[in-house]
Structures are given as C-alpha cells and as structure tokens.
Protein backbone atom coordinates (compact mmCIF):
# COMPACT_ATOMS: atom_id res chain seq x y z
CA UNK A 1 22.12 34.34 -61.11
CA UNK A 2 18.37 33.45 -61.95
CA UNK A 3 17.18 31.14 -64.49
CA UNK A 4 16.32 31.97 -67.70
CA UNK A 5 12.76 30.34 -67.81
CA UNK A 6 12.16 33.24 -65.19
CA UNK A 7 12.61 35.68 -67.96
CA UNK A 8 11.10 33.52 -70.84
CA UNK A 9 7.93 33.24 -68.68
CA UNK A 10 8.28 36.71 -67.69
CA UNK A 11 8.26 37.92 -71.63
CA UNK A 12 5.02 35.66 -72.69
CA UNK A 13 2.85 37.11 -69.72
CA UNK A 14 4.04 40.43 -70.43
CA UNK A 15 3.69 40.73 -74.08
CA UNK A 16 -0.33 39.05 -73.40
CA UNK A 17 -1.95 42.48 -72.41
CA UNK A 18 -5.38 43.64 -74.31
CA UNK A 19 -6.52 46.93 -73.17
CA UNK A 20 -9.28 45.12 -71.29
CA UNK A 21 -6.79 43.54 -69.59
CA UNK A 22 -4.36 46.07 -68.64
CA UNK A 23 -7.45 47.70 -66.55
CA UNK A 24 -8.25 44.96 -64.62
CA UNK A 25 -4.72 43.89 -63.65
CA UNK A 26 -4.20 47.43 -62.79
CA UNK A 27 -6.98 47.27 -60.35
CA UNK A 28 -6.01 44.26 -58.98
CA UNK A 29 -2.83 45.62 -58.38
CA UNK A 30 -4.18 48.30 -56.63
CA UNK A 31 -3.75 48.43 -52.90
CA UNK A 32 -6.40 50.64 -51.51
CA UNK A 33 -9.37 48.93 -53.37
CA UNK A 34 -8.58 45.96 -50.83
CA UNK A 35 -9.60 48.10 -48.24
CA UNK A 36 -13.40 46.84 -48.06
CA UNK A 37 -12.19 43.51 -48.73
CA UNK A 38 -9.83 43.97 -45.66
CA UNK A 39 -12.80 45.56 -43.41
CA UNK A 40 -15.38 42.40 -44.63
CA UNK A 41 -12.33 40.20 -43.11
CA UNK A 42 -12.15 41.85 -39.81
CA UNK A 43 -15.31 41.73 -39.09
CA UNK A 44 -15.87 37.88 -39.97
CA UNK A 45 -12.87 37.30 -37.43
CA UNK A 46 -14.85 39.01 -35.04
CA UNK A 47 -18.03 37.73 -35.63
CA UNK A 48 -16.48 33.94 -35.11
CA UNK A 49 -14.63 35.02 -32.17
CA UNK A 50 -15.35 37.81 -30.43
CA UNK A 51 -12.50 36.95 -27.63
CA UNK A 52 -9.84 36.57 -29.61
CA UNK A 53 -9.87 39.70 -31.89
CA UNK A 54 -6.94 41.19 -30.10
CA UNK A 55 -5.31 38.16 -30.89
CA UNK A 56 -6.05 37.56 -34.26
CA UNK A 57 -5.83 41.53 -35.24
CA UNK A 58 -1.77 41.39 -33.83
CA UNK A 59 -1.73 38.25 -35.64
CA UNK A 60 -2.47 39.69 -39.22
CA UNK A 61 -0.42 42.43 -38.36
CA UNK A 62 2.62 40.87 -37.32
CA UNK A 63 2.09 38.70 -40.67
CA UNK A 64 2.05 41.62 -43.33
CA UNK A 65 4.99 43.21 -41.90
CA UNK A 66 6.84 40.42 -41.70
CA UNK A 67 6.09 39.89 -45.49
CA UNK A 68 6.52 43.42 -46.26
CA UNK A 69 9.66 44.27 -44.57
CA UNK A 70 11.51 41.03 -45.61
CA UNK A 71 10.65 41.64 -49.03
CA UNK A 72 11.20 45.47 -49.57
CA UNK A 73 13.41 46.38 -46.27
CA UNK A 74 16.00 43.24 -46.61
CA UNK A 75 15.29 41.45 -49.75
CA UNK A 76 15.09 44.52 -52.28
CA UNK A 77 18.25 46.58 -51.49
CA UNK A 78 20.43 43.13 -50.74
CA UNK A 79 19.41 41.68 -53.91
CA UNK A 80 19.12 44.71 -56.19
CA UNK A 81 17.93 42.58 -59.04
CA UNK A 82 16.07 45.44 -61.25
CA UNK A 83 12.35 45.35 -62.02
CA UNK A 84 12.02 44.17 -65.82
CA UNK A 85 10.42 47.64 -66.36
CA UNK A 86 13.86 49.03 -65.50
CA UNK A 87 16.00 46.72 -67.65
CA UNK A 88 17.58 48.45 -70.74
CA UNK A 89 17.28 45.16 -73.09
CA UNK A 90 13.84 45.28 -72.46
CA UNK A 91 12.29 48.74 -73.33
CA UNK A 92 11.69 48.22 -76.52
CA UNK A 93 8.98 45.80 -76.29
CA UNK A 94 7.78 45.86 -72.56
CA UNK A 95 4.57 47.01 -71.35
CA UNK A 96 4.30 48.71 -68.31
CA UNK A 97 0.48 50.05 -68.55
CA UNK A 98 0.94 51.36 -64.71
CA UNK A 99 4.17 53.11 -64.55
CA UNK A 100 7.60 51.42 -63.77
CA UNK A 101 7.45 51.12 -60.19
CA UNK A 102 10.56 51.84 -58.05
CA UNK A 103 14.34 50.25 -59.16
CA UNK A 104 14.48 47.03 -57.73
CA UNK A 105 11.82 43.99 -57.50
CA UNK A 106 13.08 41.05 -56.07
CA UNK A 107 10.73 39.71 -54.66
CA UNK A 108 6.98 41.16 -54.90
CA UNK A 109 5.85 42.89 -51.70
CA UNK A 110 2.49 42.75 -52.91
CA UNK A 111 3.08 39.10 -53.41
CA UNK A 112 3.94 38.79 -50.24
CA UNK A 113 1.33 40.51 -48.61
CA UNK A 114 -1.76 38.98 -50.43
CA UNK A 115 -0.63 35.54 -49.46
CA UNK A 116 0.03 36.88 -46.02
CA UNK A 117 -3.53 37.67 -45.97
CA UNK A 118 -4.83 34.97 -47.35
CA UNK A 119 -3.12 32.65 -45.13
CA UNK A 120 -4.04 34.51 -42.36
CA UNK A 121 -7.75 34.62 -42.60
CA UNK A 122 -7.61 31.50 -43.82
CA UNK A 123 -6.29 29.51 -40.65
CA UNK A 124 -8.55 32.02 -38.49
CA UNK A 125 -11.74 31.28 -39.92
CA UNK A 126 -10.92 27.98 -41.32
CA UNK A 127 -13.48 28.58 -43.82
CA UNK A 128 -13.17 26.61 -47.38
CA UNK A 129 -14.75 28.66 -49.70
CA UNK A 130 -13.21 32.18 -48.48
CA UNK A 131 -9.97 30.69 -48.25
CA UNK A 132 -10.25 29.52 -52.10
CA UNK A 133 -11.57 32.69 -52.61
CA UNK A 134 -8.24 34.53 -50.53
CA UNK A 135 -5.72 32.58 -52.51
CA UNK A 136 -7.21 32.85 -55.79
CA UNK A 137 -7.22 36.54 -55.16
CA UNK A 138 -3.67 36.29 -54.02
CA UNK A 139 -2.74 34.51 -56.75
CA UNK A 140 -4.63 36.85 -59.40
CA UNK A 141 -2.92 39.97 -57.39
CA UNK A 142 0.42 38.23 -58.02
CA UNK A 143 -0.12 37.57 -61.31
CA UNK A 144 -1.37 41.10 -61.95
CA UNK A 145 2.55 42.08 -60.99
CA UNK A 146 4.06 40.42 -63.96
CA UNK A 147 1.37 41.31 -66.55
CA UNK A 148 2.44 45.38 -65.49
CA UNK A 149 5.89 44.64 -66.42
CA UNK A 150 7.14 45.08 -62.51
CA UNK A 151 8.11 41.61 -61.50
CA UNK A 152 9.10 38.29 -62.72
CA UNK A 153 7.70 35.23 -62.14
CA UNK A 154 10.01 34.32 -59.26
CA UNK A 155 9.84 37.41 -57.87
CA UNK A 156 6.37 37.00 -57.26
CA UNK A 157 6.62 33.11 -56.29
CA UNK A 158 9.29 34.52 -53.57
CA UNK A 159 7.21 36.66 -52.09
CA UNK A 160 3.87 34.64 -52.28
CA UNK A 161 6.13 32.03 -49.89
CA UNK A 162 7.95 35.03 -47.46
CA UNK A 163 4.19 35.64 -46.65
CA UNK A 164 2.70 32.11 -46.18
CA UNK A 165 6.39 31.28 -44.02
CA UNK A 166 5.24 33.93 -41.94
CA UNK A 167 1.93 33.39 -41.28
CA UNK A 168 2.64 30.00 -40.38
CA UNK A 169 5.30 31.09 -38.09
CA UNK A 170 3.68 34.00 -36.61
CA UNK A 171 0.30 31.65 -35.88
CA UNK A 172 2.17 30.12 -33.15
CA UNK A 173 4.67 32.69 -31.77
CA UNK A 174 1.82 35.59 -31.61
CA UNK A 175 -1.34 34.37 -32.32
CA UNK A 176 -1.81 30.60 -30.87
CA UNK A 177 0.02 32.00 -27.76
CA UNK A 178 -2.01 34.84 -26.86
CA UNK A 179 -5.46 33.02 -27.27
CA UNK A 180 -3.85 30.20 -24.84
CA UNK A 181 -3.42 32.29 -21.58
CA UNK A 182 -7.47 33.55 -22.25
C-alpha cells in the first residue's frame, strides 16, 4: 500500500543518529518546549493587531485541531499503518532514542501541527523572516519524527499538508470572516 522509497528513506534517516543528535531531535520533538515560542507568537499577533486577536486566536485554534484531530482522531485508527518503531522486521536495527510512541503513525500529528502553526502565524503577520523561521522549524520538528524511529517520511509529508490545507481553509471560514463584520 505505500511505496517502498518511503521505507528506504525512512531506514537512511533513521540509522544517521550520533548521540549529539539524538538530543537535539528529541528536543525538537518535544511539545512543551514550544510553549515560549507559542507565547512570543501571541503576543506579536497582538501587538500588529490589537482588534483582531479574538479573531486570529480562534483562528490558530480552529487550525491545530483541525490538524490534530484529522491526523490522530480519523487518519490513525482508519489507516492503522504501524509506527516503524512498532514493526517486527525492523527491531533489530532501529533506533528509537525516545521511546516507541503509541501503535499507529500514519500521518504525524506533530507534523501536522507545526505546519499548522507555521502557516498560521505566517499569513497573520505576513512577516518574511519569522515565517522562514516557522517553517524551517516545522520542517526540523518533522524531520525530528523520523530520526526517533516514529514516522516515515510520508507520514510526516501527510501531516505537514493536513495542517497547511487547514490553515488555508480555516483563514477564510473563521478567521477572514470574523475580522470582516469589525
């Protein structure tokens, strides 16, 4: 059912670690140390417009759980594709510095959510250099899934476009419409 460059590409990321590595991918994989990062964003939303902070706040909301709900509510238990750190053929050269992560991975919720983010912000502020610096983030955060042995490549790439779809789709049906009526 998925192509076999998936798992080819899959094996040469995953077989790249270096202790040195495996920390930093680790904390980029790391939800709550995004928390500042999260807090910085916020408040340059509302320091470019004050009026629409309602607006943009439902906005990024609406955006993450769409991303996280299609990928882990629907995608996960319809697809059931195991994570490689759960495949049998696997264990005896996969490296999994972080644990194994729950049963199934397809796609990457934290995939998903980074590029919800980084979409997100980006079409807010409209801002070059944080945008580059929200996608390369997103992109490094994806990346960091596959180096810990919990996702392949197009699990990650499948999540990375649920969360850009819907943060183009929710700009419009949430955001664009509340910040036309004020």
């Amino acid at each position: 059912m998925f192509p076999a460059w998936d798992e080819s590409l899959f094996k040469m990321i995953n077989e790249s670690h270096t202790d040195a590595m495996d920390s930093i991918m680790i904390f980029m994989s790391n939800k709550y140390v995004w928390i500042p990062l999260y807090a910085f964003l916020i408040w340059k939303i509302y320091q470019s417009n004050q009026k629409a902070i309602k607006a943009a706040l439902l906005y990024i909301v609406f955006s993450i759980l769409w991303a996280d709900q299609i990928s882990s509510s629907l995608l996960k238990p319809l697809v059931k594709r195991l994570r490689p750190s759960h495949v049998e053929e696997f264990q005896a050269w996969i490296h999994t510095p972080n644990g194994a992560g729950g049963l199934y991975g397809f796609c990457s919720s934290h995939a998903a959510n980074a590029f919800a983010v980084a979409l997100c912000f980006y079409l807010l502020t409209k801002n070059k250099s944080l945008g580059a610096f929200l996608f390369s983030w997103a992109a490094i955060v994806s990346y960091s899934r596959i180096y810990l042995g919990v996702h392949y490549p197009l699990d990650v790439l499948t999540g990375s476009f649920i969360g850009l779809s819907g943060a183009i789709i929710l700009k419009s049906i949430v955001y664009d419409k509340l910040t036309k009526n004020s």
